[in-house]
C-alpha atoms as a PDB file:
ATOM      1  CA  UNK A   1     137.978  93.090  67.157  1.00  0.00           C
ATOM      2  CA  UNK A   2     137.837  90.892  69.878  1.00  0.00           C
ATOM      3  CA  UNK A   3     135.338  88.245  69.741  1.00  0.00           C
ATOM      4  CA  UNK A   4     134.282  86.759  73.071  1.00  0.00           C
ATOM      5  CA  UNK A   5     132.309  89.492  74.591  1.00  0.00           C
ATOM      6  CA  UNK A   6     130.189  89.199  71.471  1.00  0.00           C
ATOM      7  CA  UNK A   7     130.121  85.392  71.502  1.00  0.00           C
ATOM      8  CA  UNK A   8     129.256  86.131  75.493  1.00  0.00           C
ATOM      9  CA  UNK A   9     126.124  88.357  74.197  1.00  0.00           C
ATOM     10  CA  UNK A  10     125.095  85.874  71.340  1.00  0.00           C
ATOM     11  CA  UNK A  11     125.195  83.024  74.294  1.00  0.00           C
ATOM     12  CA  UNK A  12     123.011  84.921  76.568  1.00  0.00           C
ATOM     13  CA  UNK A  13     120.430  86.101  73.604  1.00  0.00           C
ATOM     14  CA  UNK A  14     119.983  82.475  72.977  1.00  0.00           C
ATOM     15  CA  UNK A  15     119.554  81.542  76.495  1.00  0.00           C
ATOM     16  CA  UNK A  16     116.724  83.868  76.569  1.00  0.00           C
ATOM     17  CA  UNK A  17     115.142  83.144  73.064  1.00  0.00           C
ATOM     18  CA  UNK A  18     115.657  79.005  74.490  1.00  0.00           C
ATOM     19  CA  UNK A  19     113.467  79.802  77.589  1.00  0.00           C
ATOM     20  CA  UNK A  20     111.172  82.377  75.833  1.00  0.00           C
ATOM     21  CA  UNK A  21     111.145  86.064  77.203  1.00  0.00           C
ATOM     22  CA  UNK A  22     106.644  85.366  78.125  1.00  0.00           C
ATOM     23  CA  UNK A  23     107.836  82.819  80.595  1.00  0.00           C
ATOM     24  CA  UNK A  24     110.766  85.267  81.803  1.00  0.00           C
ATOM     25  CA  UNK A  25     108.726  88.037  82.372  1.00  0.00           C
ATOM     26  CA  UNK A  26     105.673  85.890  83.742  1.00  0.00           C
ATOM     27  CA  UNK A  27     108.467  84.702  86.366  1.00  0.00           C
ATOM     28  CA  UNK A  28     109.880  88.265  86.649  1.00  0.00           C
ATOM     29  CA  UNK A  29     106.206  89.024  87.583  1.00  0.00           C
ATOM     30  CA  UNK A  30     105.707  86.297  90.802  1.00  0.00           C
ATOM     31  CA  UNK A  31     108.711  87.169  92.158  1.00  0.00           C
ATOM     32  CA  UNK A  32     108.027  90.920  91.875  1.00  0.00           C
ATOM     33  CA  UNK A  33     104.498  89.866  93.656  1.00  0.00           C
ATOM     34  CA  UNK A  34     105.880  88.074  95.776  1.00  0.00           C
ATOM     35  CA  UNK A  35     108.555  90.728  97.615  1.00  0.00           C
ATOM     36  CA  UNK A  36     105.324  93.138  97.370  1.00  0.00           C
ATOM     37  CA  UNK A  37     106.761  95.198  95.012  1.00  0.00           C
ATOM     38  CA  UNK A  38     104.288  95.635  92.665  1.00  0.00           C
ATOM     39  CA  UNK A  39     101.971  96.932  95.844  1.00  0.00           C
ATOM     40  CA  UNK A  40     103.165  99.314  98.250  1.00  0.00           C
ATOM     41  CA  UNK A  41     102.086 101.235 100.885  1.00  0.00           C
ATOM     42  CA  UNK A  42     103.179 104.902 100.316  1.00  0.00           C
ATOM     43  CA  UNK A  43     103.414 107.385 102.680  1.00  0.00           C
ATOM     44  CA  UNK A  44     104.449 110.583 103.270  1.00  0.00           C
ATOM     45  CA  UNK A  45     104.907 111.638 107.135  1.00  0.00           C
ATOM     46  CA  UNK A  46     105.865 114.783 109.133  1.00  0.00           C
ATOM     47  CA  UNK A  47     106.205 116.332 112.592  1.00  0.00           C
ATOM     48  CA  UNK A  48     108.671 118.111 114.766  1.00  0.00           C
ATOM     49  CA  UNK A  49     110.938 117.008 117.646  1.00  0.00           C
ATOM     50  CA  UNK A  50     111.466 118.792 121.197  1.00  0.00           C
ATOM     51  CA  UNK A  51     113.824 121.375 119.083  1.00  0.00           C
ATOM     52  CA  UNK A  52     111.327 122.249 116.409  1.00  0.00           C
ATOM     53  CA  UNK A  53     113.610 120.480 113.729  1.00  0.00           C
ATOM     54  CA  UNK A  54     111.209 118.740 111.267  1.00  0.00           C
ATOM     55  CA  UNK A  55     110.971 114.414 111.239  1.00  0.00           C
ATOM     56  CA  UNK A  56     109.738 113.248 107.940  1.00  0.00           C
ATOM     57  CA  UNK A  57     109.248 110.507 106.027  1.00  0.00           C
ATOM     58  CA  UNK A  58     108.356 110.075 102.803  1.00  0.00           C
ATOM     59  CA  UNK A  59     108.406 106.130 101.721  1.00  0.00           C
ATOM     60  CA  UNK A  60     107.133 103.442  99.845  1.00  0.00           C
ATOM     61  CA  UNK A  61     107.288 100.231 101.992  1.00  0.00           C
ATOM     62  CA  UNK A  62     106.934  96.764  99.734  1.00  0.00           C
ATOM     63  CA  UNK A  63     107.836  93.611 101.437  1.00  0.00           C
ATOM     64  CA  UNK A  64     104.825  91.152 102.422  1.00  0.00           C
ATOM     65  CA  UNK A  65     104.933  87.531 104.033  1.00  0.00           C
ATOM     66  CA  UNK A  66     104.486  84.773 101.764  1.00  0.00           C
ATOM     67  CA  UNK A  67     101.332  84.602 103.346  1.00  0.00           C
ATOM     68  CA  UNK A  68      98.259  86.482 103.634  1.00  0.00           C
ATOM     69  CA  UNK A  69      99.208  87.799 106.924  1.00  0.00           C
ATOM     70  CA  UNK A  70     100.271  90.931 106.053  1.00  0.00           C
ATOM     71  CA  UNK A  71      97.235  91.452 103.165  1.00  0.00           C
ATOM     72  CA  UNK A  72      93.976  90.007 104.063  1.00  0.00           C
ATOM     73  CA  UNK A  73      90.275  90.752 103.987  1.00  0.00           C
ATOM     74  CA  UNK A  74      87.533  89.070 106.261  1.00  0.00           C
ATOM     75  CA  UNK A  75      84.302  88.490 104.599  1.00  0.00           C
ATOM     76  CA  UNK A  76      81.679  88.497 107.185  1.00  0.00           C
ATOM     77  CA  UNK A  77      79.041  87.563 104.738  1.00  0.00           C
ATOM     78  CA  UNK A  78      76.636  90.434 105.133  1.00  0.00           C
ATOM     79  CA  UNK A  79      78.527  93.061 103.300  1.00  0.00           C
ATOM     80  CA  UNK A  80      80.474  93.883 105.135  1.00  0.00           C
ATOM     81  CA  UNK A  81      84.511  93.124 105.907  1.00  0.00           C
ATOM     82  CA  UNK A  82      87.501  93.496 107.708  1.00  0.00           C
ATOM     83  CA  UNK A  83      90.774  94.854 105.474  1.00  0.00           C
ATOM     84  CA  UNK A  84      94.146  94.719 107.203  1.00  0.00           C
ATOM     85  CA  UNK A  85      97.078  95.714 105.018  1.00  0.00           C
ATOM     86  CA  UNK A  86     100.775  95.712 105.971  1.00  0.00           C
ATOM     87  CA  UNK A  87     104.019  96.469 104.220  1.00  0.00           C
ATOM     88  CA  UNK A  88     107.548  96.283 105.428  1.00  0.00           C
ATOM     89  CA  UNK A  89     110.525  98.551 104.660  1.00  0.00           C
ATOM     90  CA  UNK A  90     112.806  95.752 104.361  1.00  0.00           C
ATOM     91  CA  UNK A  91     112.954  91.865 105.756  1.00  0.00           C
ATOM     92  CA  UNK A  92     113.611  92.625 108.909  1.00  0.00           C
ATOM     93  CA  UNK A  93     109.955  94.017 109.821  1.00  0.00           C
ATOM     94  CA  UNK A  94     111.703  96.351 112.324  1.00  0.00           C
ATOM     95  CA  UNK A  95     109.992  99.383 110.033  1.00  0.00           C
ATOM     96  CA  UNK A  96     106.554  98.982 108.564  1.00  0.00           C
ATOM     97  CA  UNK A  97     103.642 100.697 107.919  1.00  0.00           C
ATOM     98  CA  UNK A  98     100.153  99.296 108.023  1.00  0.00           C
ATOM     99  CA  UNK A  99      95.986 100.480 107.344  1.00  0.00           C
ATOM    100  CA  UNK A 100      93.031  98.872 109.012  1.00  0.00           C
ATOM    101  CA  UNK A 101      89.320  99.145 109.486  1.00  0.00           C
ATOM    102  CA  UNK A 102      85.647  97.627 108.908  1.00  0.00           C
ATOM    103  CA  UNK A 103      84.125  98.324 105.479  1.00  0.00           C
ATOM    104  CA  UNK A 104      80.122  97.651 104.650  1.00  0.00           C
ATOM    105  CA  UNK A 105      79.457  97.597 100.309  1.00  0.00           C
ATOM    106  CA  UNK A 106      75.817  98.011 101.143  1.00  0.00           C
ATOM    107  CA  UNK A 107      75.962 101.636 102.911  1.00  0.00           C
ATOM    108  CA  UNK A 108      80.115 102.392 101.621  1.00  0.00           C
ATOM    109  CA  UNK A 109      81.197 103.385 105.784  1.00  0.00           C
ATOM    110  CA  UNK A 110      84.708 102.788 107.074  1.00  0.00           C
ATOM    111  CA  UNK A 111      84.543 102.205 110.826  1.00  0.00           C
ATOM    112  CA  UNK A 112      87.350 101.110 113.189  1.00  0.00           C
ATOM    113  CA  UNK A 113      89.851 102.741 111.291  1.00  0.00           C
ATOM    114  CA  UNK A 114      93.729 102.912 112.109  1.00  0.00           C
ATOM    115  CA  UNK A 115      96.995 103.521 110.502  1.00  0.00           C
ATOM    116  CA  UNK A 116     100.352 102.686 112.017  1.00  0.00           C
ATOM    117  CA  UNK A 117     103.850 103.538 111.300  1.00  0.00           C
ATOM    118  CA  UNK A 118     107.290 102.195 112.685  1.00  0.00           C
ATOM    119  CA  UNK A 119     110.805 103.379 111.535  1.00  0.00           C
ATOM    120  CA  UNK A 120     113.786 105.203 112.894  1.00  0.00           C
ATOM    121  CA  UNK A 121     113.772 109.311 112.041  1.00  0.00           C
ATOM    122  CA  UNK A 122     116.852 110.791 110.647  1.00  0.00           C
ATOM    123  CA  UNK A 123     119.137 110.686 114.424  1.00  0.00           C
ATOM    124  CA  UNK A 124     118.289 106.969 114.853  1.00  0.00           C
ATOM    125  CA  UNK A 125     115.690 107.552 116.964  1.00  0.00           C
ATOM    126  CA  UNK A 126     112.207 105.045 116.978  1.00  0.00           C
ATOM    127  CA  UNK A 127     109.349 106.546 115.625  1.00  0.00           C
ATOM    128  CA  UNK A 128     105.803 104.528 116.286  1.00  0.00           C
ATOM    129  CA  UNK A 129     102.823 107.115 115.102  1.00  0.00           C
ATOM    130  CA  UNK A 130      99.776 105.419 115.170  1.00  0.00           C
ATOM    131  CA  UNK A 131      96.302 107.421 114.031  1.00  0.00           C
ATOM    132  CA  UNK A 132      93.284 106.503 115.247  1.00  0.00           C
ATOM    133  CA  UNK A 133      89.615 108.649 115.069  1.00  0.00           C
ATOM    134  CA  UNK A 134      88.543 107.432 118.220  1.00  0.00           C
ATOM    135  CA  UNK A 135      91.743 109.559 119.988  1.00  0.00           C
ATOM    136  CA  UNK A 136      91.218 113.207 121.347  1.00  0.00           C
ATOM    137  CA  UNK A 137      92.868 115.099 118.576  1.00  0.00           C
ATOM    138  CA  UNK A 138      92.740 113.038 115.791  1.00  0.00           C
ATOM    139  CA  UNK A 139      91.538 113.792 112.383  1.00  0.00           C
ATOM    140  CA  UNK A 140      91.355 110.897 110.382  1.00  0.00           C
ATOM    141  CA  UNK A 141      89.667 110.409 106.918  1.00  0.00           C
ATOM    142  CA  UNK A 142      89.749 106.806 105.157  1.00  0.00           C
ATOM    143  CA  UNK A 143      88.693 107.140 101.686  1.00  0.00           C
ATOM    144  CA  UNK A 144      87.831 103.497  99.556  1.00  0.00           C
ATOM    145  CA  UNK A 145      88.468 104.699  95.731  1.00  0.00           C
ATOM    146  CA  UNK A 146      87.937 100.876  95.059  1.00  0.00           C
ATOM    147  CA  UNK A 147      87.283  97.673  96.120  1.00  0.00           C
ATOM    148  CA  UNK A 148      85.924  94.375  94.655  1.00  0.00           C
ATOM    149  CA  UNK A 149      84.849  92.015  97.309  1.00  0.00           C
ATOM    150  CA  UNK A 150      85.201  88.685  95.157  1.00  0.00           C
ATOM    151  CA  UNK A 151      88.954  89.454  93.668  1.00  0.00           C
ATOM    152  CA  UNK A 152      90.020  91.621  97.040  1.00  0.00           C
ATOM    153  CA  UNK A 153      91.314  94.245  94.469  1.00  0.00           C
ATOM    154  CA  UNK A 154      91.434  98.142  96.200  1.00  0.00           C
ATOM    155  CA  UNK A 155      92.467 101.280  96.634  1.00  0.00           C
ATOM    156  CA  UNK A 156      92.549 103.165  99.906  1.00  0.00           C
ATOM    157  CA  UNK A 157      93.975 106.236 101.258  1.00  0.00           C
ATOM    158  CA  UNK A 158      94.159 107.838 104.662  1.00  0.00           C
ATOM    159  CA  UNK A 159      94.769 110.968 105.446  1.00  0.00           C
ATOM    160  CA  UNK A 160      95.066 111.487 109.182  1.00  0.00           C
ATOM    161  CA  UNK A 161      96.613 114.159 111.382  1.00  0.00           C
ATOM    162  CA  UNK A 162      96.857 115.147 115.219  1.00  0.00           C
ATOM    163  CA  UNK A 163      96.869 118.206 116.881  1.00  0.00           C
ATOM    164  CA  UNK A 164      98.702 119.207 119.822  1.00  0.00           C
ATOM    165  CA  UNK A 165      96.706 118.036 122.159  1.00  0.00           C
ATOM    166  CA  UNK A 166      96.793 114.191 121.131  1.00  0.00           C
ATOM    167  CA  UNK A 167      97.979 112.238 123.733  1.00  0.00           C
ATOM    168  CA  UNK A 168      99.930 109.707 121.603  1.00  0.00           C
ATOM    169  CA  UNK A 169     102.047 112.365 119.749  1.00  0.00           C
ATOM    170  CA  UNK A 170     105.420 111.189 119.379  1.00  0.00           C
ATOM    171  CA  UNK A 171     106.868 114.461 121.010  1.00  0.00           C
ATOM    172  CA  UNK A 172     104.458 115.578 123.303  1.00  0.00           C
ATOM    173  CA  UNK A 173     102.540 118.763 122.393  1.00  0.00           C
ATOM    174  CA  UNK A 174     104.033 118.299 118.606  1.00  0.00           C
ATOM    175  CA  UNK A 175     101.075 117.638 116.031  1.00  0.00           C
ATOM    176  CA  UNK A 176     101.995 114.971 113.938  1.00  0.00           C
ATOM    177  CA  UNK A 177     100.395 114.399 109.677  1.00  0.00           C
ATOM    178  CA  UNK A 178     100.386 111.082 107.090  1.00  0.00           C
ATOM    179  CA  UNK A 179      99.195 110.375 103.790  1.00  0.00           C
ATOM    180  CA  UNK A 180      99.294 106.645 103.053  1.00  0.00           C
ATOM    181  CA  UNK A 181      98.239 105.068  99.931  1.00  0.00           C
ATOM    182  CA  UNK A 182      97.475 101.392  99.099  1.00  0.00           C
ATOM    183  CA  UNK A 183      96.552  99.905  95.486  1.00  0.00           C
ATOM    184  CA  UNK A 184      96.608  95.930  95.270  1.00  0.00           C
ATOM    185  CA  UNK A 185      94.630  92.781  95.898  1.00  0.00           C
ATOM    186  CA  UNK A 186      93.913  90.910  99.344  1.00  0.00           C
ATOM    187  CA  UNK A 187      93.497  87.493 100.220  1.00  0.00           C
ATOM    188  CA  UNK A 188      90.407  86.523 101.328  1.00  0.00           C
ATOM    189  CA  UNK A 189      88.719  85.012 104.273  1.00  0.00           C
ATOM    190  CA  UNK A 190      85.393  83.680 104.795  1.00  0.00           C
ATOM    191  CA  UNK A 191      83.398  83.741 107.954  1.00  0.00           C
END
């Protein structure tokens, strides 16, 4: 029997047991924070190109700044707030996916809601779908399963779709659909 891969494994159990395994999974847990992996934006999107071949994404996007710049709420001080939410498919921020919009605690309304996409479809080519309610052919729900104002914990989901009439389809005349999905906690802002 050979002996150094298990005097190899006995030196790495102690390194662990020396630097206790709370503190190595409490600093497993920043970092994961950290990259955003413990809080992605999922999202599942579809439509069709010029030759009716189906585009689709289905994703989960994790990378944040360091910052609060890519998850932030405003606190306005009334009850109401602006929530802006951003994940990025990798550290480039070439492909990312992001939800915004107004939300008042008092009466529970969403207003000046969007959802954005960017990445490159299956051929290479640039996809940028944005949904919006206020455009011509736009369904767009924004549903708030949670939020706490004071910790900036929440849970939103948008489900959005365009017909073929939109005029920001990404192939004209080609109705696009998302679900995105968003569980974490926001930095916030005071006005």
């Amino acid at each position: 029997m050979k002996l150094r891969p298990l005097l190899t494994l006995a030196a790495f159990a102690a390194i662990l047991s020396s630097c206790g395994i709370n503190d190595l999974e409490d600093r497993l847990d920043k970092v994961e924070n950290a990259l955003g992996t413990d809080e992605p934006i999922r999202f599942n999107f579809t439509t069709t190109n010029y030759e009716d071949a189906e585009i689709a994404k289905n994703a989960s996007y994790s990378f944040k700044s360091s910052s609060y710049y890519t998850s932030y709420m405003w606190d306005y001080g009334d009850g109401e707030y602006y929530i802006f939410v951003q994940r990025l498919g990798d550290v480039t921020w070439e492909d990312d996916a992001w939800i915004e919009f107004n939300y008042n605690t008092v009466t529970k309304e969403v207003s000046n809601a969007a959802a954005y996409l960017q990445f490159r479809d299956q051929s290479g080519q640039r996809i940028n779908p944005t949904f919006d309610p206020d455009n011509a052919g736009h369904t767009f729900e924004l549903k708030v399963h949670s939020f706490n104002g004071e910790s900036g914990k929440i849970e939103v989901e948008v489900i959005a779709s365009t017909d073929e009439t939109a005029s920001n389809n990404e192939y004209e005349g080609k109705a696009m659909s998302v679900n995105m999905k968003f569980k974490g906690k926001l930095g916030v802002f005071l006005d």
